[in-house]
Protein backbone atom coordinates (compact mmCIF):
# COMPACT_ATOMS: atom_id res chain seq x y z
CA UNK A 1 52.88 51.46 -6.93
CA UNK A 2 50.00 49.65 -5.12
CA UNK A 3 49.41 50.11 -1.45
CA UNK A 4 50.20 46.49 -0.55
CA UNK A 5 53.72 46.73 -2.43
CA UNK A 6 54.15 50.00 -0.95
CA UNK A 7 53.80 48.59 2.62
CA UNK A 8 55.72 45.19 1.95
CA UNK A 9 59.19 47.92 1.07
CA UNK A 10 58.38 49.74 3.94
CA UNK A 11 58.34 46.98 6.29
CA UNK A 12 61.27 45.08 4.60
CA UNK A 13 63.02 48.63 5.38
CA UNK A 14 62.07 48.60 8.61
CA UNK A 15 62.99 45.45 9.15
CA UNK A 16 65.78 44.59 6.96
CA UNK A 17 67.58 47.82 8.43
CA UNK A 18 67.16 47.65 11.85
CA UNK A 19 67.64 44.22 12.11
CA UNK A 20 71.22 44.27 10.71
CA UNK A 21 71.73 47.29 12.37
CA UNK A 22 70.94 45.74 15.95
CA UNK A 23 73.04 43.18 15.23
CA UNK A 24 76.07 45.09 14.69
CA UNK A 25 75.22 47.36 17.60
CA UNK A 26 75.45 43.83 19.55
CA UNK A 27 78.53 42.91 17.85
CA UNK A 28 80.00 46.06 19.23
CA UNK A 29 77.99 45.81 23.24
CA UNK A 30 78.61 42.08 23.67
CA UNK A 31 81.70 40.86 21.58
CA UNK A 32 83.93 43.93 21.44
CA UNK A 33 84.56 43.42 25.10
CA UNK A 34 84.82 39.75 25.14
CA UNK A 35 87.39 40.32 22.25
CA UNK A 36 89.17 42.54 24.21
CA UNK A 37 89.18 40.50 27.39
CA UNK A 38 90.44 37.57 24.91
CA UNK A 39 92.86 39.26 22.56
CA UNK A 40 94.31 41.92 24.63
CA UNK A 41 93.30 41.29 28.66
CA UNK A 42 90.51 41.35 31.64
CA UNK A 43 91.21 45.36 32.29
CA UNK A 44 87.52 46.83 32.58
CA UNK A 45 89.18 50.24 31.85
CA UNK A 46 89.39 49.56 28.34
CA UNK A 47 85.93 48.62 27.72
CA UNK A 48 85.46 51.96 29.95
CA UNK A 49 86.90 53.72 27.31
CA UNK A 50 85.38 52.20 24.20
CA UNK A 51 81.93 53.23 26.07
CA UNK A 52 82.64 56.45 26.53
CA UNK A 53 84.28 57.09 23.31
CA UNK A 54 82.16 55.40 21.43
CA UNK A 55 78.70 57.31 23.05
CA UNK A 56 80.36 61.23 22.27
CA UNK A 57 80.88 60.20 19.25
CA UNK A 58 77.52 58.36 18.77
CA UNK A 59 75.64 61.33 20.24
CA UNK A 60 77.49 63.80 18.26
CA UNK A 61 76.76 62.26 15.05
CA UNK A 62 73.45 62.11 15.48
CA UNK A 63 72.85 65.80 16.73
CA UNK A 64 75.24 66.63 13.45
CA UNK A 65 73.65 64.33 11.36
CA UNK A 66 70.29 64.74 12.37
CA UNK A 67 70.24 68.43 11.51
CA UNK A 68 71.75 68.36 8.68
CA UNK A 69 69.22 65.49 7.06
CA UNK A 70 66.46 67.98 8.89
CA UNK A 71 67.22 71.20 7.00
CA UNK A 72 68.07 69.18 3.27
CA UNK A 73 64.89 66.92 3.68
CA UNK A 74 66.58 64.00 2.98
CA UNK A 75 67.40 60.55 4.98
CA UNK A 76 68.38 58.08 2.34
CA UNK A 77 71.57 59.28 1.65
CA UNK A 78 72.96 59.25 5.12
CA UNK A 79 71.43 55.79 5.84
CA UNK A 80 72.68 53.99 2.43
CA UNK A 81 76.40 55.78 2.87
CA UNK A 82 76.32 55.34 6.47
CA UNK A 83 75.16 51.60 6.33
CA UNK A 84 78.55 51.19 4.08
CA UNK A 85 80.79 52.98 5.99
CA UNK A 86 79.60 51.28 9.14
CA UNK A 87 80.16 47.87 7.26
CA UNK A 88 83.86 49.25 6.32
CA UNK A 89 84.96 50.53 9.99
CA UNK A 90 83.17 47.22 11.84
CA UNK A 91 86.33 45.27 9.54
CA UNK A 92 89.00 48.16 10.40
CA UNK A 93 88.16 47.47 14.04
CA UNK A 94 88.68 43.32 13.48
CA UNK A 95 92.17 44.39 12.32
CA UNK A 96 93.62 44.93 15.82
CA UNK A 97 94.07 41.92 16.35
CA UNK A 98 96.64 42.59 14.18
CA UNK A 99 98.93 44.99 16.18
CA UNK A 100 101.54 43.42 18.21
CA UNK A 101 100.56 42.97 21.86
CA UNK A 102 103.94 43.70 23.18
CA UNK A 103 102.40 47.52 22.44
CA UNK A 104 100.09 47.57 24.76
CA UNK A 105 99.32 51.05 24.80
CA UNK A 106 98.74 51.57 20.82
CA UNK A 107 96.72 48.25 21.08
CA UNK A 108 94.57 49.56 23.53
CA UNK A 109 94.06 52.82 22.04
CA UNK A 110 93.65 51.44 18.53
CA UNK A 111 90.92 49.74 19.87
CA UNK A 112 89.02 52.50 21.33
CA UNK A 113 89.89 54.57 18.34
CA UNK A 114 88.50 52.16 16.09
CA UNK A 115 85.38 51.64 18.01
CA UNK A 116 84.41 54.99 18.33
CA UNK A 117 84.89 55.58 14.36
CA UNK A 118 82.55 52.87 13.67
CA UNK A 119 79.97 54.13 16.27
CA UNK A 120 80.25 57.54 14.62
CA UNK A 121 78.96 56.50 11.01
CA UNK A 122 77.19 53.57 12.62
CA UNK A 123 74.87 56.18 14.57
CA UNK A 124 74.69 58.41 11.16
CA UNK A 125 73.34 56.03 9.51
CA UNK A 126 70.98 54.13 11.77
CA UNK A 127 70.26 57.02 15.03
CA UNK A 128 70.39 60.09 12.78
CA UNK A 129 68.94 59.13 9.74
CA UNK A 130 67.22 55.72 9.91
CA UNK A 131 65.33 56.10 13.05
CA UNK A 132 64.30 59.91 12.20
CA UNK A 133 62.83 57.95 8.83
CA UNK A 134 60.77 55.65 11.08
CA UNK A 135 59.37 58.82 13.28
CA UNK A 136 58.39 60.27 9.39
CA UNK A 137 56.10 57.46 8.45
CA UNK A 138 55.08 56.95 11.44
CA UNK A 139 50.68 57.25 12.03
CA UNK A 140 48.09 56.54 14.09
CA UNK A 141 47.20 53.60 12.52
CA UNK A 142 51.03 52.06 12.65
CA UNK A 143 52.50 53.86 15.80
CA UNK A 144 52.27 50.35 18.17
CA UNK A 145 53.36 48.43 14.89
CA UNK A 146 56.54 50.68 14.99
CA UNK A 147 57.31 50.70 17.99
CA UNK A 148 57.25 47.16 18.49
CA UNK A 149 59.38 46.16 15.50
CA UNK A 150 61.94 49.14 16.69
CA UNK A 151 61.51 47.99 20.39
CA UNK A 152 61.68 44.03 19.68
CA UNK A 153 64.99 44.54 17.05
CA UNK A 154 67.56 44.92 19.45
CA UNK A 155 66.84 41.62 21.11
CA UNK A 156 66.32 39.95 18.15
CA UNK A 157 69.72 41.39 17.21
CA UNK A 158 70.82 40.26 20.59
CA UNK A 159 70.08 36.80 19.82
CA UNK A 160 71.38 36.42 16.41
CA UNK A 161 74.38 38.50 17.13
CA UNK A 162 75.01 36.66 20.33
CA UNK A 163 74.08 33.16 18.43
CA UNK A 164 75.38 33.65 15.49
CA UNK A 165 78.67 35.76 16.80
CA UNK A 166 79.41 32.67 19.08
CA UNK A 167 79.48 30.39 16.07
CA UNK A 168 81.34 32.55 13.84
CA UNK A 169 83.83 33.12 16.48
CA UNK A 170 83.69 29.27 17.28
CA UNK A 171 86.32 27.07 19.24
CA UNK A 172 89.37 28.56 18.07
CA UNK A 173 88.14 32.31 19.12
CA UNK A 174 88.33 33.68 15.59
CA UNK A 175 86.81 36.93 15.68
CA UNK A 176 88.32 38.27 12.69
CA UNK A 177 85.92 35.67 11.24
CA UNK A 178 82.87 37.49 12.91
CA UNK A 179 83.96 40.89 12.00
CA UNK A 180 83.89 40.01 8.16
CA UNK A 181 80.94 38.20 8.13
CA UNK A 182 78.69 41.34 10.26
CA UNK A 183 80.55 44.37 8.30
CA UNK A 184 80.15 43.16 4.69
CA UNK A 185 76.36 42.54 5.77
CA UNK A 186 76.18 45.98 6.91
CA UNK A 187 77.59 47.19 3.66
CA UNK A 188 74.99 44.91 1.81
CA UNK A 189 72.18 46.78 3.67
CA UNK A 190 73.57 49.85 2.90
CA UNK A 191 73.64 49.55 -0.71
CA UNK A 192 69.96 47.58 -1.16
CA UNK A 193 68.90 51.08 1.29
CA UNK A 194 69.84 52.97 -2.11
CA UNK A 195 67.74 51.34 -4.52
CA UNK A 196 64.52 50.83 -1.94
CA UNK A 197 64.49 54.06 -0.37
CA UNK A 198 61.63 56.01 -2.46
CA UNK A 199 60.33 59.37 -1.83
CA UNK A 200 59.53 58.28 1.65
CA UNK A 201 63.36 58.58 2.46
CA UNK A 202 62.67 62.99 1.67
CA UNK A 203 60.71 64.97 3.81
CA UNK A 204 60.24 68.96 3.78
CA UNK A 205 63.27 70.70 4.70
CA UNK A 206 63.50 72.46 8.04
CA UNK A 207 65.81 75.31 8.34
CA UNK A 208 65.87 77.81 10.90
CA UNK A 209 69.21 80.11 10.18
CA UNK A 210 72.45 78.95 9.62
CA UNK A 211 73.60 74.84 9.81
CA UNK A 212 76.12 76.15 12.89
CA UNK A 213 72.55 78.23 14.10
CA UNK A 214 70.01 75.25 14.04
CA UNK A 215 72.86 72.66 15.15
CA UNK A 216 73.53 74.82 18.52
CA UNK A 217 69.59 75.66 18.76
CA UNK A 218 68.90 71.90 20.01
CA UNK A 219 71.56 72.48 22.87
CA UNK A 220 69.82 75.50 24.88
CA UNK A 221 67.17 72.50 25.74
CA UNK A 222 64.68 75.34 26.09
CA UNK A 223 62.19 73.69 23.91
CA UNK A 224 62.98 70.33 25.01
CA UNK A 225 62.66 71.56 28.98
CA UNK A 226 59.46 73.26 28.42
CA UNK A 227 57.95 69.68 27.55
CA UNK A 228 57.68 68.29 31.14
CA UNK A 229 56.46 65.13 30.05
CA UNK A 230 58.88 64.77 27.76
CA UNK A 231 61.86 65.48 29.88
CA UNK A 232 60.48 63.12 32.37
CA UNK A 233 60.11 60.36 29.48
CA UNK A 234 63.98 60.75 29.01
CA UNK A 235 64.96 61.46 32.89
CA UNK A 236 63.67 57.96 33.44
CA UNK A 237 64.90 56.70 30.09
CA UNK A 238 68.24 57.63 31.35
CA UNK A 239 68.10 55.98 34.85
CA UNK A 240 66.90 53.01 33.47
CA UNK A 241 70.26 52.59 31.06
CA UNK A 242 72.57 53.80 33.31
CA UNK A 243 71.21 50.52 35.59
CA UNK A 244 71.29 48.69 32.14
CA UNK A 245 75.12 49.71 31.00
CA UNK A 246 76.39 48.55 34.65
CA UNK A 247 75.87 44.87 33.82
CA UNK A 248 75.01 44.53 30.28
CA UNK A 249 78.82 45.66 29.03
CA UNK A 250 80.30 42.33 31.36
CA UNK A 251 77.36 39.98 31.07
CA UNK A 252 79.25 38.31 28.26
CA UNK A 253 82.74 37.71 30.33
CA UNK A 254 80.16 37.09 33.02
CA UNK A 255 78.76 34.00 31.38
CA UNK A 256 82.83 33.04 29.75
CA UNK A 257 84.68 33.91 32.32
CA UNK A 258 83.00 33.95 36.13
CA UNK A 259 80.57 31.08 34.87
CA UNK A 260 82.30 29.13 32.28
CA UNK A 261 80.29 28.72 29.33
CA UNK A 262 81.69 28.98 26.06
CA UNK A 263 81.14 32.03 23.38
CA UNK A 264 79.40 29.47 21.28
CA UNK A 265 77.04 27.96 24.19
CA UNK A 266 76.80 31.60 25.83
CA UNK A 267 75.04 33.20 23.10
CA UNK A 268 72.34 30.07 22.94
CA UNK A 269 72.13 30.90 26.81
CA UNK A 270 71.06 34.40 26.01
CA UNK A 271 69.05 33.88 23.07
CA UNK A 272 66.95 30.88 24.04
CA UNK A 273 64.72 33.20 27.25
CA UNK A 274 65.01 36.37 25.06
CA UNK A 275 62.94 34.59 22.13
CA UNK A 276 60.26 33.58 24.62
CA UNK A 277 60.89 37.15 25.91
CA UNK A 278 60.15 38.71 23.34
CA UNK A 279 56.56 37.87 22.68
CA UNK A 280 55.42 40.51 25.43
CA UNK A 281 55.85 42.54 22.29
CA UNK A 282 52.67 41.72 21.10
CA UNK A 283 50.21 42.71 23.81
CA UNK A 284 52.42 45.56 24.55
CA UNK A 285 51.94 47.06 21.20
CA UNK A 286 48.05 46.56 21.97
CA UNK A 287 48.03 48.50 25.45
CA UNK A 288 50.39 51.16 23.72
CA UNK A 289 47.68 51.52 20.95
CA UNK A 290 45.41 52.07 23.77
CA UNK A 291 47.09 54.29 25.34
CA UNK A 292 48.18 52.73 28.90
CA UNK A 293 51.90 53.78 28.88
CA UNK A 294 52.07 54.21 32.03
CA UNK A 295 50.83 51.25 33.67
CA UNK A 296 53.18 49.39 31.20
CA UNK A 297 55.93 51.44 32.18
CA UNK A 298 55.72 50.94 35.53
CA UNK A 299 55.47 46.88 34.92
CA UNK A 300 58.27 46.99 33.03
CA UNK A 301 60.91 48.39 35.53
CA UNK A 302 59.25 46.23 38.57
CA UNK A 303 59.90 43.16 36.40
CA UNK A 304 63.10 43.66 35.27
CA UNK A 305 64.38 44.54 38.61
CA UNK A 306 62.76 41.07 39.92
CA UNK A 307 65.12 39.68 36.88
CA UNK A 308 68.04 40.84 38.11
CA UNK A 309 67.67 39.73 41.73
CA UNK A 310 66.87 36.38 40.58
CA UNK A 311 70.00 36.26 38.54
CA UNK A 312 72.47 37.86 41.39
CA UNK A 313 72.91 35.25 43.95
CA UNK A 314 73.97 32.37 41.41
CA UNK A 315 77.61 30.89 41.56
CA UNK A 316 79.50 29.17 38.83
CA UNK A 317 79.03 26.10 41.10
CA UNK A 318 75.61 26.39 40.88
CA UNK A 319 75.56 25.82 37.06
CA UNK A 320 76.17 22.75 34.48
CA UNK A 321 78.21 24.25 31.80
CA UNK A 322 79.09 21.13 30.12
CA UNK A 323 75.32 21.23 28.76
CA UNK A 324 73.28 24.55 27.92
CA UNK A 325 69.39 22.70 28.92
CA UNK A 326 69.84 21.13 32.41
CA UNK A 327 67.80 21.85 35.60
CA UNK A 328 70.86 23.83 37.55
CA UNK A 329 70.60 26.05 34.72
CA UNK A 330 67.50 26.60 34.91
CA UNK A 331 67.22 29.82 37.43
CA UNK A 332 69.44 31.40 34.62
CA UNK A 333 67.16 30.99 32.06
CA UNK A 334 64.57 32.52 34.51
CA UNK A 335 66.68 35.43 35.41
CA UNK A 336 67.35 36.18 31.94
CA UNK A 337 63.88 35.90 30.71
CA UNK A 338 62.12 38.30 33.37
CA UNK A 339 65.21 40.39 32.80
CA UNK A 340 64.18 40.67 28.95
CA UNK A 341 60.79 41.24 29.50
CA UNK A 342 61.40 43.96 31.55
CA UNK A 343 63.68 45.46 29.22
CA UNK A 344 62.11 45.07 25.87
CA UNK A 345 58.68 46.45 27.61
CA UNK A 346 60.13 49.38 29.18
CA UNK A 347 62.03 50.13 25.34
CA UNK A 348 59.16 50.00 23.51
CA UNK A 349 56.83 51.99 25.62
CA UNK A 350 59.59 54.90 25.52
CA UNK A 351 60.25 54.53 22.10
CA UNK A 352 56.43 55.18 21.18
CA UNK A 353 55.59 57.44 23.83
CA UNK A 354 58.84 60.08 22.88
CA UNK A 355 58.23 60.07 19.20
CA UNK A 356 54.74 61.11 20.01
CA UNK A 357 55.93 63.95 21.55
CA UNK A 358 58.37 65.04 19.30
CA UNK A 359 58.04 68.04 16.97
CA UNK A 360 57.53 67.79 13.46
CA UNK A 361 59.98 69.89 12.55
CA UNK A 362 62.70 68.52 14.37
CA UNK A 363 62.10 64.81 14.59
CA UNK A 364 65.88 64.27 13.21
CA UNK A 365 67.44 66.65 15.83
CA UNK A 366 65.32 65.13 18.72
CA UNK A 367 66.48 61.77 17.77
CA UNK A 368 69.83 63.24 18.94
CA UNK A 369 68.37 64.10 22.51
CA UNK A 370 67.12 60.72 22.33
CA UNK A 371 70.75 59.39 22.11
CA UNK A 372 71.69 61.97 24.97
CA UNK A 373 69.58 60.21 27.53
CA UNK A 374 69.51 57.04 26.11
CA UNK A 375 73.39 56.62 24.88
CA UNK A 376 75.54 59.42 26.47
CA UNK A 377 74.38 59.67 29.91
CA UNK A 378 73.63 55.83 30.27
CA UNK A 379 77.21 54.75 28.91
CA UNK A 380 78.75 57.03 30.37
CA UNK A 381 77.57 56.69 33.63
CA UNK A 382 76.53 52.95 33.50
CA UNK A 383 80.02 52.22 32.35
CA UNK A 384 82.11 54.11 35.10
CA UNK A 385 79.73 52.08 37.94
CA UNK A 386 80.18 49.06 35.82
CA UNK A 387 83.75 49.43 36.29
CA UNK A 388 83.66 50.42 40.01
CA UNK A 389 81.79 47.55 40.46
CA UNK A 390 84.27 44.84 38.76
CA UNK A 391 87.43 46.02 40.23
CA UNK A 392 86.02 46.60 44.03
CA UNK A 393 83.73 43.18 44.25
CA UNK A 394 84.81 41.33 41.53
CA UNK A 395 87.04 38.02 41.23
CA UNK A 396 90.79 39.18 40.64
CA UNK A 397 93.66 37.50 39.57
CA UNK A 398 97.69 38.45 38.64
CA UNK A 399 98.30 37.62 35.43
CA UNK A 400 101.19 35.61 35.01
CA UNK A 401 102.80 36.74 31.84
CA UNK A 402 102.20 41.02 32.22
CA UNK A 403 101.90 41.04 35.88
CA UNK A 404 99.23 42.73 35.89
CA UNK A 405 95.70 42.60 37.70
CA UNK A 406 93.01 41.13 36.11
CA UNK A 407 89.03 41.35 36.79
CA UNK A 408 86.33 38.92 36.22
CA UNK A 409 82.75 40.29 36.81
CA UNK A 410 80.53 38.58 39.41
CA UNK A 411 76.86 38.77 40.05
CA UNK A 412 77.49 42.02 41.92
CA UNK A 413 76.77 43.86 38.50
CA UNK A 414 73.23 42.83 38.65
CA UNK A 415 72.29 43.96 42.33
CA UNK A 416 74.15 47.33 41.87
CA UNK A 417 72.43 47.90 38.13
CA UNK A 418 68.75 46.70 40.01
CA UNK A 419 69.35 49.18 42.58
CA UNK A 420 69.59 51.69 39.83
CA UNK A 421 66.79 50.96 37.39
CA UNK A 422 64.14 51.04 40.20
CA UNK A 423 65.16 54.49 40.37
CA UNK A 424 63.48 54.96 36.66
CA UNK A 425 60.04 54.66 38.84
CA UNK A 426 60.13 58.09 39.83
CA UNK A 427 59.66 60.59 37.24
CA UNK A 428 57.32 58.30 35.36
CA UNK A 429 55.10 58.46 38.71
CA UNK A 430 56.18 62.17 38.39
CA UNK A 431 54.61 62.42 34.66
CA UNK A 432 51.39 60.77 35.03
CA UNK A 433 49.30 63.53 35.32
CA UNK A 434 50.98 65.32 32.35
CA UNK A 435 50.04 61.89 30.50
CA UNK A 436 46.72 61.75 31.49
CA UNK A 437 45.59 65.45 31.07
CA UNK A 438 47.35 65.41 27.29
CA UNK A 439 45.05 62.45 26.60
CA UNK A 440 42.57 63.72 27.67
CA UNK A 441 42.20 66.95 25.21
């Protein structure tokens, strides 16, 4: 196989893979909770739940999963059966719908449980296996490359899911609609993964003792905590998405319900800033190349914060929702835009700058520490604030049928979640000198 054909299936992998991937993780972040807010009611604790569920099992898998693809050598069989089974739960969890809302309970629960099945194979195939496959090819020569197409995917998947969800879902709210049209794509993936995966999807097996033995060994963290710069990569990592979770779970009901836009018009919202957003990619990947992830770093967090202060003060009255372009809208458009330039800088530059530091032999088990500090922690933590922060400063409302309280999120979740994220400033400041001195030699 030539070079050239060599590097067109690696990058349609890359690509092809995370892209669909993203999407679905967006599927599940944005329209899971709007589905729930529509199909079963405005109770923040549920989409509590899903979170939390959904990142143990998500960080579980990929510590499981991750060692076990580590010690066989192998990542195309957990990404190709993964991709499926993803695909097959993201359906199941359409099916909801389904159950009689009279139940409220079993609805609710069915819904978590559901969610956090699909999260489990959905992080074995893409956390576990598919990024861990990324780390293996990754060089010198393609490291910014990399880490801009893994960095830049999730908003890309942002937009599309958000566009593209809001169609599929359309006027008549049919999400069963969208959940058939993501998860048999998904599948799709899963099964071109098989054929296209070459020897590039084995590496040399890693085992150190027993499976139980080498799954355990990643959870002492003595390795891990002996890595100062590392730790201080995820420490800030982790502050940063814990800011992140406590808005970006209700920015969707945000935008339906405390603004007014449609789901078809809300996703165009989103997607038309986080397209011009996204080109900070490019000269990102340059300075990365270069070296200077710190200074980027450091940008990053200052400008998403400015984002999210610009976004905070507006009021539904403030905004035209009949039409998406108008000049009231525009200081949403802003706020969004800085916000996603902030964000997709600050991903990328901690995507490349981990995987760097990871060790060779371990790159699929690190991936799950990765999901600790970017997954657990954050979702956990972001979505308990979130919470806090809807039902104490939110708008509220009895609904009329249940009698129960409802909660629409205001734009207190983006002052509280700024407050946090500048927080991510410190152990990067903390970590410079580690940078610098490593370098160096």
């Amino acid at each position: 196989m030539s070079k050239k054909t060599s590097n067109l299936r690696m990058w349609s992998l890359i690509w092809g893979l995370g892209l669909v991937a993203q999407i679905c993780w967006n599927i599940e972040n944005s329209w899971f909770n709007t589905f729930v807010y529509a199909r079963i009611g405005k109770y923040p604790s549920i989409i509590t739940g899903m979170l939390i569920c959904s990142a143990a099992a998500t960080t579980f898998s990929t510590f499981f999963f991750g060692t076990w693809s580590d010690r066989i050598g192998k990542r195309k069989i957990f990404i190709s059966l993964g991709y499926i089974l993803w695909g097959i739960f993201t359906i199941i969890f359409g099916l909801t719908e389904f159950i009689s809302k009279d139940m409220f309970m079993i609805v609710a629960l069915s819904v978590v449980l559901a969610d956090t099945v699909m999260s489990f194979f959905g992080s074995m195939a893409n956390d576990a296996a598919y990024n861990a496959w990324c780390n293996d090819i990754m060089t010198d020569e393609n490291r910014g490359q990399i880490g801009a197409s893994l960095a830049t995917q999730p908003v890309i998947g942002t937009i599309l899911g958000t566009v593209v969800g809001g169609l599929l879902i359309g006027s008549d709210d049919n999400y069963m609609r969208l959940f058939l049209v993501i998860g048999f794509a998904v599948i799709l993936f899963g099964i071109f993964s098989f054929f296209a995966i070459g020897e590039d999807g084995s590496i040399a097996p890693s085992k150190r003792g027993s499976f139980f033995e080498q799954f355990i060994s990643v959870f002492d963290f003595k390795g891990f905590f002996q890595q100062k710069e590392l730790v201080c990569v995820h420490v800030a990592l982790a502050i940063f998405f814990i800011g992140f979770n406590t808005y970006f779970a209700y920015i969707g009901n945000y935008l339906i319900y405390y603004i007014g836009f449609s789901a078809d018009k809300m996703g165009i919202i989103e997607a038309i800033p986080l397209v011009l957003a996204m080109l900070c990619a490019i000269p990102v990947s340059k300075l990365l190349n270069n070296n200077k992830h710190i200074p980027v770093s450091l940008c990053a967090v200052v400008t998403n914060v400015i984002g999210l202060f610009i976004l905070y003060p507006i009021q539904p009255e403030m905004i035209d929702t009949a039409v998406i372009i108008a000049p009231s809208n525009l200081r949403l458009f802003l706020g969004i835009f800085v916000l996603g330039m902030g964000y997709i800088a600050f991903l990328q530059t901690m995507k490349v700058w981990a995987k760097q530091l990871y060790p060779k032999d371990s790159r699929g088990q690190y991936e799950g520490i990765w999901i600790l500090f970017f997954v657990l922690i954050p979702m956990i933590g972001g979505s308990l604030i979130g919470q806090w922060v809807v039902q104490s400063s939110g708008e509220t409302y009895i609904n009329g049928e249940s009698g129960k309280t409802e909660y629409i999120p205001n734009g207190n979740i983006f002052l509280v979640g700024a407050c946090i994220v500048i927080l991510s400033l410190i152990p990067i400041f903390i970590t410079k000198n580690n940078f610098r001195k490593r370098i160096e030699h």
